[in-house]
N, C-alpha and C. Protein backbone atom coordinates (compact mmCIF):
# COMPACT_ATOMS: atom_id res chain seq x y z
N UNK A 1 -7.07 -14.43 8.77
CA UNK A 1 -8.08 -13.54 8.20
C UNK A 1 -8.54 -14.15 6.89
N UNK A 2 -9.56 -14.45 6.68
CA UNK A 2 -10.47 -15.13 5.51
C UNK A 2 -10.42 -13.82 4.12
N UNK A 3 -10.96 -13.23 4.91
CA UNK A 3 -10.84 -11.55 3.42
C UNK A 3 -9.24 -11.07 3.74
N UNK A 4 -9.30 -10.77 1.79
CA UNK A 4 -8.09 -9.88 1.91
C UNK A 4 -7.93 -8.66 2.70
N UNK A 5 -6.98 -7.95 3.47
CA UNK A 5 -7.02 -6.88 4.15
C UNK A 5 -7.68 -5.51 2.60
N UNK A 6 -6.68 -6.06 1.71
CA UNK A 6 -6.81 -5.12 0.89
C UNK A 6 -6.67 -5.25 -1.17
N UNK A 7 -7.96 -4.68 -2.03
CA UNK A 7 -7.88 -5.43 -3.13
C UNK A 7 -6.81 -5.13 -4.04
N UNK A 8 -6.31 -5.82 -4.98
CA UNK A 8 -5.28 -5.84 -5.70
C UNK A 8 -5.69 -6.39 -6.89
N UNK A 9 -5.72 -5.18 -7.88
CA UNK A 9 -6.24 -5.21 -9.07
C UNK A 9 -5.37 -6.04 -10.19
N UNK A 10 -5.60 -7.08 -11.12
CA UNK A 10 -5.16 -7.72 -11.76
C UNK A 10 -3.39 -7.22 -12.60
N UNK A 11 -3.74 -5.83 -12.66
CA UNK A 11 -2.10 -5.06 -13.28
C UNK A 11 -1.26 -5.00 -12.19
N UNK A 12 -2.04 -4.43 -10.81
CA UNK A 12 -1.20 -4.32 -9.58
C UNK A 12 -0.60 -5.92 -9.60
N UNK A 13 -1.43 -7.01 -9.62
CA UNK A 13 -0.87 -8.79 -9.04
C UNK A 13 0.05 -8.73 -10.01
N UNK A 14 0.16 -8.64 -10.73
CA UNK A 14 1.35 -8.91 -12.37
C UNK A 14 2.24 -8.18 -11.97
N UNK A 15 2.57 -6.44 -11.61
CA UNK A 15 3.33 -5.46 -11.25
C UNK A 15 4.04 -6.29 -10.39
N UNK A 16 3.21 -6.68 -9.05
CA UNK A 16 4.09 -7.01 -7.53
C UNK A 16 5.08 -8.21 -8.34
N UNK A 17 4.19 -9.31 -8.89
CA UNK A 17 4.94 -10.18 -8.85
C UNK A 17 6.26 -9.85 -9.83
N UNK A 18 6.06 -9.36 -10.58
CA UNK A 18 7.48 -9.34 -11.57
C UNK A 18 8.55 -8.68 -10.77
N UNK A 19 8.19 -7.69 -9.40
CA UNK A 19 9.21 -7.18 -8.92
C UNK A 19 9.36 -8.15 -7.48
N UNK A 20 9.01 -9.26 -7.69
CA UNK A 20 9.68 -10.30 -6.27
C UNK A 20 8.54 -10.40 -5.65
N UNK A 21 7.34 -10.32 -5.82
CA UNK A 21 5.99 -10.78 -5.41
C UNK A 21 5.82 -10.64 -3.90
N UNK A 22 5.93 -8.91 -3.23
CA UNK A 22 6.52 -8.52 -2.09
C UNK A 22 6.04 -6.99 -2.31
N UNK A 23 4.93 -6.17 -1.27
CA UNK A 23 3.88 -5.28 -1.34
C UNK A 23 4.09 -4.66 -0.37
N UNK A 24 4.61 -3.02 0.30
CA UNK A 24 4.34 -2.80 1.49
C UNK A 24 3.15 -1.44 1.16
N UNK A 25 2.24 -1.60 2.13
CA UNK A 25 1.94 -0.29 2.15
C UNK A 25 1.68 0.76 3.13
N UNK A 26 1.57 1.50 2.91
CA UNK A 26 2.33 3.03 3.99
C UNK A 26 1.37 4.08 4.06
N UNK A 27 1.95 4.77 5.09
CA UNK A 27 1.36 6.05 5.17
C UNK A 27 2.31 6.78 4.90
N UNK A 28 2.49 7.97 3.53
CA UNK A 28 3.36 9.09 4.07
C UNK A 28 3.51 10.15 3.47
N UNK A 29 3.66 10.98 4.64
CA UNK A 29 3.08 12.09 4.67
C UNK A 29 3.61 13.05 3.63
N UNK A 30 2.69 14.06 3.11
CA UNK A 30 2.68 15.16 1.94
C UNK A 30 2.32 16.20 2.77
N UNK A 31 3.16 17.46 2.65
CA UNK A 31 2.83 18.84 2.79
C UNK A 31 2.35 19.73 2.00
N UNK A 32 1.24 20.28 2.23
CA UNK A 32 0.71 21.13 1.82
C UNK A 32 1.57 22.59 1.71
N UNK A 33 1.37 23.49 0.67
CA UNK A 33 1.83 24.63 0.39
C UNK A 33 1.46 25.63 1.34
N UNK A 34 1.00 25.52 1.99
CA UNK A 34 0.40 27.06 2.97
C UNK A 34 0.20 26.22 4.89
N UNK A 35 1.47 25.55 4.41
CA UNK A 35 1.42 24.26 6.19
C UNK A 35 0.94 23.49 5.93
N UNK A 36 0.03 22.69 7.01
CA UNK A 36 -1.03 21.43 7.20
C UNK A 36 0.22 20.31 6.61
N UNK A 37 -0.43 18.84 6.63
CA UNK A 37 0.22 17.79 6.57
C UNK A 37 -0.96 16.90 6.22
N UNK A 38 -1.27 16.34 5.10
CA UNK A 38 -1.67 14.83 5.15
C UNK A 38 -1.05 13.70 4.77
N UNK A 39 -1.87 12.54 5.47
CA UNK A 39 -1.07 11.33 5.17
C UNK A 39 -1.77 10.35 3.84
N UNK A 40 -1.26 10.26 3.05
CA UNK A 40 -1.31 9.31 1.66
C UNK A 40 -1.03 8.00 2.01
N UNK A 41 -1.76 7.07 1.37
CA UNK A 41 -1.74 5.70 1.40
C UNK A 41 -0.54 5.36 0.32
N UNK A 42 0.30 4.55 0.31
CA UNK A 42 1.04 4.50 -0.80
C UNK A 42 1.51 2.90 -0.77
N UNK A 43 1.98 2.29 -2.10
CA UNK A 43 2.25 0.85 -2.22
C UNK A 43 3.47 1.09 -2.79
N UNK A 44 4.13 0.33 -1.93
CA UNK A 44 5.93 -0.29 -2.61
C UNK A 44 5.44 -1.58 -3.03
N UNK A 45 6.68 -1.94 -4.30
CA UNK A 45 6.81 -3.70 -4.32
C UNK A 45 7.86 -3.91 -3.79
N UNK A 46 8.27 -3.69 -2.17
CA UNK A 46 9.84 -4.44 -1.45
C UNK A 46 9.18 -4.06 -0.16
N UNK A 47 9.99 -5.02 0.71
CA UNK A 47 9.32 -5.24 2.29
C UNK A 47 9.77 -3.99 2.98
N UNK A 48 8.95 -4.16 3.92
CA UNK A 48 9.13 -2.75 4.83
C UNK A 48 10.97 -2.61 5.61
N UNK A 49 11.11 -1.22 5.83
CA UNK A 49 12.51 -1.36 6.71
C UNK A 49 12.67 -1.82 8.15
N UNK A 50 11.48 -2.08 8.43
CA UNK A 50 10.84 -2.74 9.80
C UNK A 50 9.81 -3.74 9.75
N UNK A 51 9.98 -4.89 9.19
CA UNK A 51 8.41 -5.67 8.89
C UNK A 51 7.81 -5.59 10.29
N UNK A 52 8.23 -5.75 10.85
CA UNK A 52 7.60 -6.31 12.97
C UNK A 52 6.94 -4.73 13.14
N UNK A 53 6.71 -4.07 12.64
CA UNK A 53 5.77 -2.46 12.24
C UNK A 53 4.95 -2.98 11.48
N UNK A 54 4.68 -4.35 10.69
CA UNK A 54 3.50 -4.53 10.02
C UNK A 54 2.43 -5.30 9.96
N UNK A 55 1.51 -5.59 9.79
CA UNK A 55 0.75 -6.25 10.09
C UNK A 55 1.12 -7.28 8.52
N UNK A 56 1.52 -8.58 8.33
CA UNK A 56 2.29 -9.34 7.28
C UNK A 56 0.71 -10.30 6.91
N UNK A 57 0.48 -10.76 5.60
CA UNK A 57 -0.26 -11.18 4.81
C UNK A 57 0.13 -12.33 3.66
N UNK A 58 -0.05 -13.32 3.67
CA UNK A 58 0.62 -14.09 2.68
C UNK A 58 -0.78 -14.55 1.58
N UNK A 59 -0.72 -14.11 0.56
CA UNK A 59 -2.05 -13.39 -0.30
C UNK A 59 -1.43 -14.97 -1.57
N UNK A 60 -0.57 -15.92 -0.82
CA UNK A 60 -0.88 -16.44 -2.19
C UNK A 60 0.71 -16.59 -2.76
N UNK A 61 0.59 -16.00 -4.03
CA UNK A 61 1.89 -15.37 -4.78
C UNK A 61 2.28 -14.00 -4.05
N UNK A 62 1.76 -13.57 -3.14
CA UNK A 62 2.07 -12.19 -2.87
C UNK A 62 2.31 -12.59 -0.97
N UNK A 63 3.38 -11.48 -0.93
CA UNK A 63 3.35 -11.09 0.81
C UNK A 63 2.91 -9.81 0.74
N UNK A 64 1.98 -9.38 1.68
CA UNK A 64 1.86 -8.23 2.02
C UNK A 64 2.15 -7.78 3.39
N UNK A 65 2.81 -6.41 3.33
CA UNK A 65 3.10 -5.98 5.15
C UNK A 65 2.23 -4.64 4.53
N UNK A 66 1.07 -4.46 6.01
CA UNK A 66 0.06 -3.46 5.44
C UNK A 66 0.10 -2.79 7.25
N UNK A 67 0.05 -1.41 7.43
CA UNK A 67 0.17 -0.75 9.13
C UNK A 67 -1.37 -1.10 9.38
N UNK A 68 -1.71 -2.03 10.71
CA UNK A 68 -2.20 -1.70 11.26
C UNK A 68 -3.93 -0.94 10.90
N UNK A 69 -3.38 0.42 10.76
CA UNK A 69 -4.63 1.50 11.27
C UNK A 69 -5.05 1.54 9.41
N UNK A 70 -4.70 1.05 8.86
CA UNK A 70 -5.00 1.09 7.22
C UNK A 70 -5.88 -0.31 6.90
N UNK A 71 -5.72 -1.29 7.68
CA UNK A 71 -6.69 -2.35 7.42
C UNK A 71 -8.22 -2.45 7.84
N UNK A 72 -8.73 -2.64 6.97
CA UNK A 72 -10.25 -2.55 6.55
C UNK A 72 -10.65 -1.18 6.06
N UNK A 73 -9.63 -0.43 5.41
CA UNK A 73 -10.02 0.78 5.15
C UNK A 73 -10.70 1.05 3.69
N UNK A 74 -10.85 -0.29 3.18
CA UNK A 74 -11.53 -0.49 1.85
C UNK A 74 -11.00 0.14 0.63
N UNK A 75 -9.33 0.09 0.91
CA UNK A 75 -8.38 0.49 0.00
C UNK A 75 -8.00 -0.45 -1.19
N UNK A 76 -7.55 -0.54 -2.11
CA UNK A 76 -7.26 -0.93 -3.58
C UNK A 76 -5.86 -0.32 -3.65
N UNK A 77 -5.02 -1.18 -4.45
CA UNK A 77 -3.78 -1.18 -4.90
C UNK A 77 -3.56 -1.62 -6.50
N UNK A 78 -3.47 -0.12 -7.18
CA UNK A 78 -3.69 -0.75 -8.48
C UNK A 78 -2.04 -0.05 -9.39
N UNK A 79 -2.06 -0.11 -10.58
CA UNK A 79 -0.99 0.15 -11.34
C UNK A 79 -0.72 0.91 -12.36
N UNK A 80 -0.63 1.68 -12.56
CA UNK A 80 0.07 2.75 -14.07
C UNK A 80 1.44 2.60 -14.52
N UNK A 81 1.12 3.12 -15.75
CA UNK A 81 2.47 3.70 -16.53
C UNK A 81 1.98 2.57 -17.65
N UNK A 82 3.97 2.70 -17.91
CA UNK A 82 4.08 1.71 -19.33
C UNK A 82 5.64 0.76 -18.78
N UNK A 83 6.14 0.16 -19.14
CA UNK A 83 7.32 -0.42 -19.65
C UNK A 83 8.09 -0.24 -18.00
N UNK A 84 9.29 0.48 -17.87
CA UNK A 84 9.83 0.77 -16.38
C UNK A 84 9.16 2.04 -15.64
N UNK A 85 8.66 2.54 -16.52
CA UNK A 85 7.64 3.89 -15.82
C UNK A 85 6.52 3.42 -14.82
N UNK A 86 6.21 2.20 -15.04
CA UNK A 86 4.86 1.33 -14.18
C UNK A 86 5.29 1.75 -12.78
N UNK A 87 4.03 1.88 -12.07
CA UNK A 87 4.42 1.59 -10.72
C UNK A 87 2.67 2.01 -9.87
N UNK A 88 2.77 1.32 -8.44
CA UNK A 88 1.70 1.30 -8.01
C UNK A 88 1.11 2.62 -7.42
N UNK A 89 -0.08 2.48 -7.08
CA UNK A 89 -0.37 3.30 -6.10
C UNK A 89 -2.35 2.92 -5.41
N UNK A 90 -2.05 3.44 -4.69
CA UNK A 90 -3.35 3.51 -3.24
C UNK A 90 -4.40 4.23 -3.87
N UNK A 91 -5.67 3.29 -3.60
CA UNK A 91 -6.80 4.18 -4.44
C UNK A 91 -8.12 3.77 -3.48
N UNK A 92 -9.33 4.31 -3.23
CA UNK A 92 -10.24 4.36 -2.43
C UNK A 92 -10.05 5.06 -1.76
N UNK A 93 -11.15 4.78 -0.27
CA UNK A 93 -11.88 5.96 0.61
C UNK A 93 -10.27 6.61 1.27
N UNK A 94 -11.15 8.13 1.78
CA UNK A 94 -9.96 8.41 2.49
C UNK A 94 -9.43 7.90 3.91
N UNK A 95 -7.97 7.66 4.15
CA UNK A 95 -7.98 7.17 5.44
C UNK A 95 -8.09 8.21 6.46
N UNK A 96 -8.80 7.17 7.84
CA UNK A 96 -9.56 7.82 8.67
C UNK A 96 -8.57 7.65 10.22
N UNK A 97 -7.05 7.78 9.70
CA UNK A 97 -6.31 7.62 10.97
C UNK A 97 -6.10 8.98 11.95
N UNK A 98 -5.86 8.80 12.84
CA UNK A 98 -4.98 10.01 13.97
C UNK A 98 -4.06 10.84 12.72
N UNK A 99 -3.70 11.97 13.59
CA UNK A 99 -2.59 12.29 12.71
C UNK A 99 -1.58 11.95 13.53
N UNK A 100 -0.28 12.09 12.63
CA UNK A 100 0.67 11.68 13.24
C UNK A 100 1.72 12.78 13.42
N UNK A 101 2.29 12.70 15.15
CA UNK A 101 3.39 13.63 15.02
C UNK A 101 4.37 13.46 15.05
């Protein structure tokens, strides 16, 4: 694949790499207060508990394992906090998967 599956904002590339330069990202799921279920995009910096569940990316300094139904979803992986409080998270359109049961 010539394009990245997915962009990674200059704090996110610094974040991954200081924690082993190793990105998964996920779907998972949040409940709503009154039922329902949606699914959130979310970024770890450590490999999946199943990589062969991922679709794997070698970005360089970075591996990425990204599912499948989340690529080309014109998602961004960027970074907050301060000091050990930092950590990533999933930003852009909403994803447009099945739900899952």
């Amino acid at each position: 694949m010539s394009e990245n599956p997915i962009e990674i904002t200059s704090a996110a590339d610094a974040h991954i790499k200081d924690n082993g330069g190793v990105v998964t990202v996920r779907l998972a799921p949040r409940h709503g207060c009154c039922g329902g279920v949606a699914s959130l995009a979310i970024a770890e910096p450590r490999a999946p508990d199943v990589p062969a569940d991922y679709a794997s990316f070698d970005l360089g300094d970075i591996r990425l394992y990204m599912p499948h139904e989340l690529i080309g979803e014109g998602l961004r992986i960027n970074c907050e906090g301060w000091w050990k409080l930092r950590h990533l998270y999933v930003d852009g359109a909403a994803v447009q998967t099945p739900r899952q049961r």
